[in-house]
PDB file of N, CA and C in Angstrom:
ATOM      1  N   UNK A   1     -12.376  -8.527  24.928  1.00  0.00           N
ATOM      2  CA  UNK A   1     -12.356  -8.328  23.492  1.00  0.00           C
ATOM      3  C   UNK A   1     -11.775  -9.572  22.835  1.00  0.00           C
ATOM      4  N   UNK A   2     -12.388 -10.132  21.653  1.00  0.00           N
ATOM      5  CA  UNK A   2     -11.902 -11.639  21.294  1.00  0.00           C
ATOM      6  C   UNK A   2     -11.197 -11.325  19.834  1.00  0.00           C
ATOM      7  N   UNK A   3      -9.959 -11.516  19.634  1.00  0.00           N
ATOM      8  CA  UNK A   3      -9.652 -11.100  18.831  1.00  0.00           C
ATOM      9  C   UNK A   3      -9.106 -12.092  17.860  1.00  0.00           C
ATOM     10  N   UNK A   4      -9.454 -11.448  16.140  1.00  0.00           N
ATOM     11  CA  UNK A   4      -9.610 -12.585  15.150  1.00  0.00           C
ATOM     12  C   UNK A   4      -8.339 -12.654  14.559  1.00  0.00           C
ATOM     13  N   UNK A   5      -7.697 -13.776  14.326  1.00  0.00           N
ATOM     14  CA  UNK A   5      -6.341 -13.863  13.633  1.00  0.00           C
ATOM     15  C   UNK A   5      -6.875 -14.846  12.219  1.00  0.00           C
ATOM     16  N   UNK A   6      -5.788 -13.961  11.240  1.00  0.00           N
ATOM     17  CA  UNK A   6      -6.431 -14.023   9.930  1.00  0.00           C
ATOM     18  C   UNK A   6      -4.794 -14.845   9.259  1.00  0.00           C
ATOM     19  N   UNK A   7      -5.412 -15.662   8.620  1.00  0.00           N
ATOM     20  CA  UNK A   7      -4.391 -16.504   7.810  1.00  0.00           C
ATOM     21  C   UNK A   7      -2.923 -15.508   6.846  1.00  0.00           C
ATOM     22  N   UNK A   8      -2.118 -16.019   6.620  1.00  0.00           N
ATOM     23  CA  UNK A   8      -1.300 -14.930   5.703  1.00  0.00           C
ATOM     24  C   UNK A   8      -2.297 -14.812   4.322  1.00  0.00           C
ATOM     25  N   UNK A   9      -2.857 -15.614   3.578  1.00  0.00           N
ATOM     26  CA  UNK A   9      -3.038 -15.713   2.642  1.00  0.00           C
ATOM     27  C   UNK A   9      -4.538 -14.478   2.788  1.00  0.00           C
ATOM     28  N   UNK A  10      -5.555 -14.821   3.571  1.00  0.00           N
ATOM     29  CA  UNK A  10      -6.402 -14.095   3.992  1.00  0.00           C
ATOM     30  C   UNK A  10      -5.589 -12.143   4.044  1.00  0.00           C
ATOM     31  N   UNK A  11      -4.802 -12.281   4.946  1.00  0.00           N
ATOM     32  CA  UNK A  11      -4.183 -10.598   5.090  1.00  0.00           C
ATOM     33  C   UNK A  11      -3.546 -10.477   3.723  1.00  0.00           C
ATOM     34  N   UNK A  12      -3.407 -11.146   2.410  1.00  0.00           N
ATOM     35  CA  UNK A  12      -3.052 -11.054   1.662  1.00  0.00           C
ATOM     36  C   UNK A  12      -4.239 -10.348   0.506  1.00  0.00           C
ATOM     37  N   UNK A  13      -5.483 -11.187   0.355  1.00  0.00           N
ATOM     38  CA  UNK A  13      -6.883 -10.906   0.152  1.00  0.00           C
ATOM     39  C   UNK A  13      -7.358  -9.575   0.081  1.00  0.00           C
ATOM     40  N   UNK A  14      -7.277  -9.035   1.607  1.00  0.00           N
ATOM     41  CA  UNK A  14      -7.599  -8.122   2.316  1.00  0.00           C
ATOM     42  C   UNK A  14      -6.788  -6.641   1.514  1.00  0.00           C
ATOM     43  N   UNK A  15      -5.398  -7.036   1.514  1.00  0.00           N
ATOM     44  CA  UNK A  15      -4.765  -6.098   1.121  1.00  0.00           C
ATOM     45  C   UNK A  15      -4.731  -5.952  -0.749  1.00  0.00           C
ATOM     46  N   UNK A  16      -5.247  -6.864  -1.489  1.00  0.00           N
ATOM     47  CA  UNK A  16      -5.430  -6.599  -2.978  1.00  0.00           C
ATOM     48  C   UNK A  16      -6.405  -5.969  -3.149  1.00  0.00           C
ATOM     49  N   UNK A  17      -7.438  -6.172  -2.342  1.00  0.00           N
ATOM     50  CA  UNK A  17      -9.351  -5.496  -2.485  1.00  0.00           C
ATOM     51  C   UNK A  17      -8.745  -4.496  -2.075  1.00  0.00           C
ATOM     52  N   UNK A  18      -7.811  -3.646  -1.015  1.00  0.00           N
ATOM     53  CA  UNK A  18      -7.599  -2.036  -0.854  1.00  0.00           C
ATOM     54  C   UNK A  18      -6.938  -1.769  -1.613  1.00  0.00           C
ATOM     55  N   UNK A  19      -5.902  -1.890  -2.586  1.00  0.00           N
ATOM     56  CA  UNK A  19      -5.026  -1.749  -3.724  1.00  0.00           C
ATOM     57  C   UNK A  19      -5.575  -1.521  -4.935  1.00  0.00           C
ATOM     58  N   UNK A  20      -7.014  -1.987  -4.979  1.00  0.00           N
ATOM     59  CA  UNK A  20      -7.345  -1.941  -6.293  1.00  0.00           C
ATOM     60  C   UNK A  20      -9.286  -0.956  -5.941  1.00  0.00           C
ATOM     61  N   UNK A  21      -9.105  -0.783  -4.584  1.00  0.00           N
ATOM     62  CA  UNK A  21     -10.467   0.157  -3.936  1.00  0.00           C
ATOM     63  C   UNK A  21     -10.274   1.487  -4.793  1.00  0.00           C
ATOM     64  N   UNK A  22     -11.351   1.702  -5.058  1.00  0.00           N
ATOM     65  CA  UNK A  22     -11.134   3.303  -6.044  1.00  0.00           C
ATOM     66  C   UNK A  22     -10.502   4.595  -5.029  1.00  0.00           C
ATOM     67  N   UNK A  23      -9.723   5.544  -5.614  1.00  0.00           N
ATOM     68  CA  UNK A  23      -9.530   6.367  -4.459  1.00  0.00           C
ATOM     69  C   UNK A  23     -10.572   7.016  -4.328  1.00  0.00           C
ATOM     70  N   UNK A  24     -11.401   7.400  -4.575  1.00  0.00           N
ATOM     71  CA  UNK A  24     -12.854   8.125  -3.949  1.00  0.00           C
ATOM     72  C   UNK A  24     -13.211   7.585  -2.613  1.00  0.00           C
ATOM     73  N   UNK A  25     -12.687   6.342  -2.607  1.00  0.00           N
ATOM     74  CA  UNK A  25     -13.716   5.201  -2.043  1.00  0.00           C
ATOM     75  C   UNK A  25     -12.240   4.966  -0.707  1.00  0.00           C
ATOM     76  N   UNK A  26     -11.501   5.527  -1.241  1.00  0.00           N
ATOM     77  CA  UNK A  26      -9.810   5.720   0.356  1.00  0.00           C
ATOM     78  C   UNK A  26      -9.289   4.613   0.041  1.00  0.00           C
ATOM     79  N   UNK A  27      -8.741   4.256  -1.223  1.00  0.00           N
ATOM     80  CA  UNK A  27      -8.434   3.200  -1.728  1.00  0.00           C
ATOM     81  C   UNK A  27      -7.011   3.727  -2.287  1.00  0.00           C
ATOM     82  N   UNK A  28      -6.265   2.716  -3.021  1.00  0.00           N
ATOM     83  CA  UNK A  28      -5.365   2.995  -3.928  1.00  0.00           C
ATOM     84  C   UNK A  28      -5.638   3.387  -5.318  1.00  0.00           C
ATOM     85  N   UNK A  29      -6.599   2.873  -5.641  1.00  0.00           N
ATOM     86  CA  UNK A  29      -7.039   3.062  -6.847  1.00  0.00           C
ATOM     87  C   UNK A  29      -6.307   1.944  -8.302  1.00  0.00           C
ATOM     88  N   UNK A  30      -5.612   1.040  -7.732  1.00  0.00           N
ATOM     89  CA  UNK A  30      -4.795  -0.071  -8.467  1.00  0.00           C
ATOM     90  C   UNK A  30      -5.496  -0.700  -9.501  1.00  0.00           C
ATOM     91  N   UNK A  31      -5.264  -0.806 -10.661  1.00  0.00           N
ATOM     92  CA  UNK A  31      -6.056  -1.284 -12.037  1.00  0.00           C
ATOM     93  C   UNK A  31      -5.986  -2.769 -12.036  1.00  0.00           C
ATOM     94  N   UNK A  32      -4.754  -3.048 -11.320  1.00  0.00           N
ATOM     95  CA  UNK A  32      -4.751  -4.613 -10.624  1.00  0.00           C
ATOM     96  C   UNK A  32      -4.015  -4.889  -9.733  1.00  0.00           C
ATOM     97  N   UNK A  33      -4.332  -5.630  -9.199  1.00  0.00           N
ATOM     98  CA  UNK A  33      -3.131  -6.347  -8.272  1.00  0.00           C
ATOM     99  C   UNK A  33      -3.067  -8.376  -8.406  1.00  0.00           C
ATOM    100  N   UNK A  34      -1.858  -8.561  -7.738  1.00  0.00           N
ATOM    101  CA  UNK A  34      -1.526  -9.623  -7.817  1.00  0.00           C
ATOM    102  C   UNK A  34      -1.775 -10.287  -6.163  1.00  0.00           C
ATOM    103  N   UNK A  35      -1.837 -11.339  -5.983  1.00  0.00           N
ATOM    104  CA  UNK A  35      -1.357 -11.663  -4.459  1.00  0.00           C
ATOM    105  C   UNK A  35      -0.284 -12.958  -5.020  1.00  0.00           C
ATOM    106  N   UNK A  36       0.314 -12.872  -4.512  1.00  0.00           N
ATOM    107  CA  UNK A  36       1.612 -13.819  -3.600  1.00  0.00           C
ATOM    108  C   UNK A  36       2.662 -13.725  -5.575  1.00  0.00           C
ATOM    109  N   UNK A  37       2.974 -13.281  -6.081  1.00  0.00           N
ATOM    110  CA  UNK A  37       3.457 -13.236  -7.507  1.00  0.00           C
ATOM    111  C   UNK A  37       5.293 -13.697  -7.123  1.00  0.00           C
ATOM    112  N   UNK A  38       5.327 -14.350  -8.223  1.00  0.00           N
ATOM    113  CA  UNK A  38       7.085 -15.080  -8.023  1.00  0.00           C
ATOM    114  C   UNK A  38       7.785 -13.679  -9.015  1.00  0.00           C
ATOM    115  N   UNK A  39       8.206 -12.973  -8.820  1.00  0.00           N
ATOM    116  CA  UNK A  39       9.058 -12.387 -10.197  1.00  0.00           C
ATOM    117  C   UNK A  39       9.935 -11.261  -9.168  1.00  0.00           C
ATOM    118  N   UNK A  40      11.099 -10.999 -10.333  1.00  0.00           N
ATOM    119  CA  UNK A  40      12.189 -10.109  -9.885  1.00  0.00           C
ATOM    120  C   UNK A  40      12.970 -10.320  -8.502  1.00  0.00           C
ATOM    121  N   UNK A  41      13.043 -12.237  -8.237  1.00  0.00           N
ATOM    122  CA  UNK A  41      13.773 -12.291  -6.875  1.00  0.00           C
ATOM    123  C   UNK A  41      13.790 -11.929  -5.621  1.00  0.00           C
ATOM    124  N   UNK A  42      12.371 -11.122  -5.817  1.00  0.00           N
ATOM    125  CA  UNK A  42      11.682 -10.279  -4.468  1.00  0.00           C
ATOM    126  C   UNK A  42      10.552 -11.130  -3.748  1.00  0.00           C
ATOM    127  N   UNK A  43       9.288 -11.248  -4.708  1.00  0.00           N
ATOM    128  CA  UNK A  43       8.794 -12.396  -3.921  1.00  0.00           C
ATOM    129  C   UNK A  43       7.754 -11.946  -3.199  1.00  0.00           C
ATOM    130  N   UNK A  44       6.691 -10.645  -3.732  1.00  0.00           N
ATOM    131  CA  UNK A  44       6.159  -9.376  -2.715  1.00  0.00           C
ATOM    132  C   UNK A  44       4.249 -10.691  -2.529  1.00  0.00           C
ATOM    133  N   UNK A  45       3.867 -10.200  -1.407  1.00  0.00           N
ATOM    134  CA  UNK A  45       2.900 -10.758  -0.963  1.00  0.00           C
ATOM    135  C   UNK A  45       1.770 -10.228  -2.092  1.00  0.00           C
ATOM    136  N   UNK A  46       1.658  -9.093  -2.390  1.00  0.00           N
ATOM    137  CA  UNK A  46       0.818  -8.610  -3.176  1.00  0.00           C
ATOM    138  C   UNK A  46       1.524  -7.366  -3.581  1.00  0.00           C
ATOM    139  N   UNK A  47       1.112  -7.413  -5.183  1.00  0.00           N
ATOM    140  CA  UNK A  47       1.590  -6.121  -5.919  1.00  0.00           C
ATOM    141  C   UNK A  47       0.798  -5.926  -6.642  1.00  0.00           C
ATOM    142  N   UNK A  48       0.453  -4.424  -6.665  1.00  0.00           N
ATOM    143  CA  UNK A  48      -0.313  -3.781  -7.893  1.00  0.00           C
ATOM    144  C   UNK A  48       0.159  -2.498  -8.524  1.00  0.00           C
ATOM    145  N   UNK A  49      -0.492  -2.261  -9.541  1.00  0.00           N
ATOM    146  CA  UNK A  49      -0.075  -1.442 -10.452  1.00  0.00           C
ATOM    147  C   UNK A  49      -1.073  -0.223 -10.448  1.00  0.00           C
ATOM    148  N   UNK A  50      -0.946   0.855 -10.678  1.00  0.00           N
ATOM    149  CA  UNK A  50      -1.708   2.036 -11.041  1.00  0.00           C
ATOM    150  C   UNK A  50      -0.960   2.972 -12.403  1.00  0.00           C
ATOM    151  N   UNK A  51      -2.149   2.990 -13.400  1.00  0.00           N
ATOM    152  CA  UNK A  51      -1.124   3.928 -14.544  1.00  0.00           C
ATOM    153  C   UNK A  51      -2.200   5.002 -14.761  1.00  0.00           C
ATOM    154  N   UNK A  52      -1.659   5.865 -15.445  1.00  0.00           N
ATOM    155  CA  UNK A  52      -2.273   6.912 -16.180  1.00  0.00           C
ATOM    156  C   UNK A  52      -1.238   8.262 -15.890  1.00  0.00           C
ATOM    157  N   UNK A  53      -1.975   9.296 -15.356  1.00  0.00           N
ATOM    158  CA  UNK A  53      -0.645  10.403 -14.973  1.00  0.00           C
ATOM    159  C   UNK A  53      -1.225  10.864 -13.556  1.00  0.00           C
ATOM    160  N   UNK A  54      -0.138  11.700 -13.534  1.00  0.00           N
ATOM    161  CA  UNK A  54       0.265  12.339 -12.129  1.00  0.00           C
ATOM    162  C   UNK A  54       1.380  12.084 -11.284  1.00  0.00           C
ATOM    163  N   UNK A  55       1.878  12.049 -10.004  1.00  0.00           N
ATOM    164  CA  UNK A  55       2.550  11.492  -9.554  1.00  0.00           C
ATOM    165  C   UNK A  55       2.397  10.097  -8.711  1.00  0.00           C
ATOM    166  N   UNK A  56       1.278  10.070  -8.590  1.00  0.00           N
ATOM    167  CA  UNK A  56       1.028   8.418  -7.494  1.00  0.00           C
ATOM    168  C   UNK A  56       1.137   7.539  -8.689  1.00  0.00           C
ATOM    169  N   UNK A  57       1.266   7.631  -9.664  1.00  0.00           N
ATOM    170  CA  UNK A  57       1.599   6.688 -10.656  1.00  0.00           C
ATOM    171  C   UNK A  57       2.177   5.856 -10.786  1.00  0.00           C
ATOM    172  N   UNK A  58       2.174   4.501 -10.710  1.00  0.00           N
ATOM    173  CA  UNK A  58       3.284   3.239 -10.242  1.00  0.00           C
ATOM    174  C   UNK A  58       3.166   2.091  -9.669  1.00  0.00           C
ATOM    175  N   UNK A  59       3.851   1.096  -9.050  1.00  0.00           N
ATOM    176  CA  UNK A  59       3.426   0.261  -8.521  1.00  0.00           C
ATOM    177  C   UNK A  59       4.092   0.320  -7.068  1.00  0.00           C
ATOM    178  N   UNK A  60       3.062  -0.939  -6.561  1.00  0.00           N
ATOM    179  CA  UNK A  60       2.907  -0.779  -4.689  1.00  0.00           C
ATOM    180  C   UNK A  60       2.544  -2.191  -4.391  1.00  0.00           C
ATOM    181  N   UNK A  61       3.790  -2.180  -3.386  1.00  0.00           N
ATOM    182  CA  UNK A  61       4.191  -3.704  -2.741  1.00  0.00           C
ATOM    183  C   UNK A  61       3.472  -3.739  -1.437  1.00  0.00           C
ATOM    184  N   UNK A  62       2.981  -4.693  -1.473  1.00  0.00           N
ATOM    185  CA  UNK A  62       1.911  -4.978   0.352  1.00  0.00           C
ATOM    186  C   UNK A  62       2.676  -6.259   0.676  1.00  0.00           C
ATOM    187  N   UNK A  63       3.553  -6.316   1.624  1.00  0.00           N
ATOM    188  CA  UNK A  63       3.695  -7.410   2.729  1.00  0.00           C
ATOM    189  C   UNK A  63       2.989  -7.796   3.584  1.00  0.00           C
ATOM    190  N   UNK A  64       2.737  -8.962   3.869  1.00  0.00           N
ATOM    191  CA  UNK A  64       1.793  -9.420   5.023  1.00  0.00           C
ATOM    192  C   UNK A  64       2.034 -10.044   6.152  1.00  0.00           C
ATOM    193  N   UNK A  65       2.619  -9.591   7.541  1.00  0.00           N
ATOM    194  CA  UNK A  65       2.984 -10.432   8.414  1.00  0.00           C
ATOM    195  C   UNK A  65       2.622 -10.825   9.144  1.00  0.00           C
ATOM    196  N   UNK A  66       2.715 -12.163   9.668  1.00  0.00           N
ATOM    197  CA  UNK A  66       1.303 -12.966  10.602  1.00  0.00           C
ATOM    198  C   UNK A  66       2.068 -13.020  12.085  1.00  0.00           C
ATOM    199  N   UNK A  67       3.356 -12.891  12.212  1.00  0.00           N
ATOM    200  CA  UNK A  67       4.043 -12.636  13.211  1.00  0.00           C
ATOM    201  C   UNK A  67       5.460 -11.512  13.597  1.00  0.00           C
ATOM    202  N   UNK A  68       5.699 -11.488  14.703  1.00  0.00           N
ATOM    203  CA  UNK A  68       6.341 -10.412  15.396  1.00  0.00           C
ATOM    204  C   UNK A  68       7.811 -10.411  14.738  1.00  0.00           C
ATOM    205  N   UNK A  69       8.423 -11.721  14.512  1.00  0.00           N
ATOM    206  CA  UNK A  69       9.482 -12.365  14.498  1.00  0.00           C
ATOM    207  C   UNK A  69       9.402 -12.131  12.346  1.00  0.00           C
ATOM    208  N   UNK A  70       8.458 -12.941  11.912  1.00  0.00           N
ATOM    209  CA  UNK A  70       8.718 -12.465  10.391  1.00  0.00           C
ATOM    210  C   UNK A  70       8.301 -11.060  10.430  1.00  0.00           C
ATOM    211  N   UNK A  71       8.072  -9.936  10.959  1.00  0.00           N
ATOM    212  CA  UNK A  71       8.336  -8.679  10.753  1.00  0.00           C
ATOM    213  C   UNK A  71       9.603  -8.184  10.975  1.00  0.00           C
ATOM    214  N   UNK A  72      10.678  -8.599  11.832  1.00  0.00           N
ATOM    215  CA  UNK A  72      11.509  -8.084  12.383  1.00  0.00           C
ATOM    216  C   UNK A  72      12.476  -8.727  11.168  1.00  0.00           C
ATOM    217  N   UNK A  73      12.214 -10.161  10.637  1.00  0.00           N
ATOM    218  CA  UNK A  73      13.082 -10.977   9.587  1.00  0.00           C
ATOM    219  C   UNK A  73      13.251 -10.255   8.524  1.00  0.00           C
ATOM    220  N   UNK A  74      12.088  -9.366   8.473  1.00  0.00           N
ATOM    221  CA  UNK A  74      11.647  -9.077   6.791  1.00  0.00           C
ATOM    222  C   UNK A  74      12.810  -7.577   6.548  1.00  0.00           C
ATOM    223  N   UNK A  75      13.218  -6.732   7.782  1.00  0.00           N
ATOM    224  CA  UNK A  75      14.160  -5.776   7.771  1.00  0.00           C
ATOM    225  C   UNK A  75      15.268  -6.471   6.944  1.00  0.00           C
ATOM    226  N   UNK A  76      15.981  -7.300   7.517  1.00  0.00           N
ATOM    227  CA  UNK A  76      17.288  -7.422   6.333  1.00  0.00           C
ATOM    228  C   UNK A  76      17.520  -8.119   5.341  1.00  0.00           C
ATOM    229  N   UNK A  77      16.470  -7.980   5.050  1.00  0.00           N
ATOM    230  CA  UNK A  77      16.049  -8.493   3.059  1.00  0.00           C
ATOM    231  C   UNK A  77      16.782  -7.624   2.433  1.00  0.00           C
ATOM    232  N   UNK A  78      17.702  -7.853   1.448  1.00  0.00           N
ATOM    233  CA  UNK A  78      18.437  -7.243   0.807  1.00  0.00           C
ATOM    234  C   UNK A  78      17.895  -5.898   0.084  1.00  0.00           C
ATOM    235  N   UNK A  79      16.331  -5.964  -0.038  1.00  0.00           N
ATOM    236  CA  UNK A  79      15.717  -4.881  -1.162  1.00  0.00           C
ATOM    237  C   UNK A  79      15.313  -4.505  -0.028  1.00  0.00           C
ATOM    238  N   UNK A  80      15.029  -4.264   1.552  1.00  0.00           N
ATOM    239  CA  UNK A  80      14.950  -4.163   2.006  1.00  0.00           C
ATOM    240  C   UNK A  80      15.999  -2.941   2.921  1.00  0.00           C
ATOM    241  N   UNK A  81      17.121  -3.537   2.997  1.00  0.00           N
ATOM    242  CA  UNK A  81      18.300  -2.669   3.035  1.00  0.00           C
ATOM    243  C   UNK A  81      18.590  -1.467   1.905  1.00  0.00           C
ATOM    244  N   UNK A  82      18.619  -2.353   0.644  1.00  0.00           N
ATOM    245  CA  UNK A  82      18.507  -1.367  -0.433  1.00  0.00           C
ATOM    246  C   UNK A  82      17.695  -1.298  -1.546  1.00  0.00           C
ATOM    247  N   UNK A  83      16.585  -0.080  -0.798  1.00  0.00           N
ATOM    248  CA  UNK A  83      14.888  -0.852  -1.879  1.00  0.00           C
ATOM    249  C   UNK A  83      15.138  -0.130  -3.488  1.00  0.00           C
ATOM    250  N   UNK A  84      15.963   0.109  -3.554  1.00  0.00           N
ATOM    251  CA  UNK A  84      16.343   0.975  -4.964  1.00  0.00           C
ATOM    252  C   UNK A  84      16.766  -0.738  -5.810  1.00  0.00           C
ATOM    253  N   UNK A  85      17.253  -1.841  -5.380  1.00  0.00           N
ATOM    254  CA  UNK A  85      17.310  -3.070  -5.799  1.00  0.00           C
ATOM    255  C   UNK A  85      15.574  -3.725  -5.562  1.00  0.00           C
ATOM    256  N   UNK A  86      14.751  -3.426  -5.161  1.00  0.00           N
ATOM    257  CA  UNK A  86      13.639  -4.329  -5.190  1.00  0.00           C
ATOM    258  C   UNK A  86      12.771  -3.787  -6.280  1.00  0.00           C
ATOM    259  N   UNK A  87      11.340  -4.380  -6.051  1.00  0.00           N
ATOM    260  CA  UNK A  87      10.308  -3.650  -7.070  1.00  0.00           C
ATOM    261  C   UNK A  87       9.834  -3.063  -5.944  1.00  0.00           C
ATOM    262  N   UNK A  88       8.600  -1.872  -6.509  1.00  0.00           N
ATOM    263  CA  UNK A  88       7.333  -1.406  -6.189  1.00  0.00           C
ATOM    264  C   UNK A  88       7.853   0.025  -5.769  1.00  0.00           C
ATOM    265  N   UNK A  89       7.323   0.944  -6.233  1.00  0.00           N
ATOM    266  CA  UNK A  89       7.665   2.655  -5.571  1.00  0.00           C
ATOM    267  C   UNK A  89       6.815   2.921  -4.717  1.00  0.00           C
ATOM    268  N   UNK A  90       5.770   2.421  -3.709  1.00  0.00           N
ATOM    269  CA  UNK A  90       5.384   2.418  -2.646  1.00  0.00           C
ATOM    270  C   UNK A  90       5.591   1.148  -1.612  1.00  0.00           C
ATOM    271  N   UNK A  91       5.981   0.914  -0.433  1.00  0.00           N
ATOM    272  CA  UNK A  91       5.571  -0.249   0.002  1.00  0.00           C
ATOM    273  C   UNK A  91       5.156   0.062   1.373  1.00  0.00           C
ATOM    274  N   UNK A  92       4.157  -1.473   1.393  1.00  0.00           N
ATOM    275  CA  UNK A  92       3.539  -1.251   3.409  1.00  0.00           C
ATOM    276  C   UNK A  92       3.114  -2.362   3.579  1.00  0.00           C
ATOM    277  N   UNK A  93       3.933  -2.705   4.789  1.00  0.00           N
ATOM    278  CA  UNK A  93       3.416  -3.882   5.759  1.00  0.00           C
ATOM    279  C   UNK A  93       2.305  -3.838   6.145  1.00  0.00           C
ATOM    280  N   UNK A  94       1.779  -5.281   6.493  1.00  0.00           N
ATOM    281  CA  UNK A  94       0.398  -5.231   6.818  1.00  0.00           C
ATOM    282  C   UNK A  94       0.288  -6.991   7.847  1.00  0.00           C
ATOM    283  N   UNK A  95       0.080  -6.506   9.202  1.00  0.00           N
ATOM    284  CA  UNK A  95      -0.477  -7.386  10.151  1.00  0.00           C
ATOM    285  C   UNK A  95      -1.706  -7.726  10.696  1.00  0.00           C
TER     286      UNK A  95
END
C-alpha cells in the first residue's frame, strides 16, 4: 500500500472544504472558514463559523498535524490545557 503524505497547508485545504461541506452532504455546514488566520493569540490552522439557531451553532477550530511529535507538542498549549482561554466551541485534530 503506497501511502500519500500531504503538506500542512494541503491538510489545511482539506479540512476548510469539510467545514464549510453542507450538512446534508456529512459536512459541518460552516458559512466560512478561514485557513491558517493570526487572531486571539491562538493561531488555529483553520477556523470556521456556523450561525443561525439551534445548538451546533458556533465556531470550530481544525488543527493540522503533519507529525507525531507536533501532535504530542500541541497538548500543552495553554488553550489547550485551558480551552475555556482559546477560541472555537468545537475543536479536532487532523493528520
Amino acid at each position: 500500500m503506497t501511502q500519500i503524505k500531504l503538506t500542512h497547508r494541503e491538510i489545511c485545504e482539506v479540512g476548510a472544504s469539510l467545514l464549510r461541506k453542507p450538512e446534508s452532504a456529512n459536512g459541518h455546514g460552516c458559512h466560512f472558514s478561514i485557513v491558517e488566520p493570526s487572531c486571539y493569540g491562538e493561531n488555529p490552522d483553520v477556523f470556521g463559523i456556523r450561525h443561525g439557531h439551534g445548538y451546533d451553532v458556533g465556531t470550530i477550530l481544525l488543527e493540522a498535524k503533519t507529525s507525531r511529535s507536533d501532535f504530542l507538542a500541541d497538548r500543552k498549549k495553554p488553550h489547550r490545557v485551558a480551552p475555556e482561554t482559546g477560541v472555537g466551541k468545537v475543536h479536532y485534530l487532523a493528520s
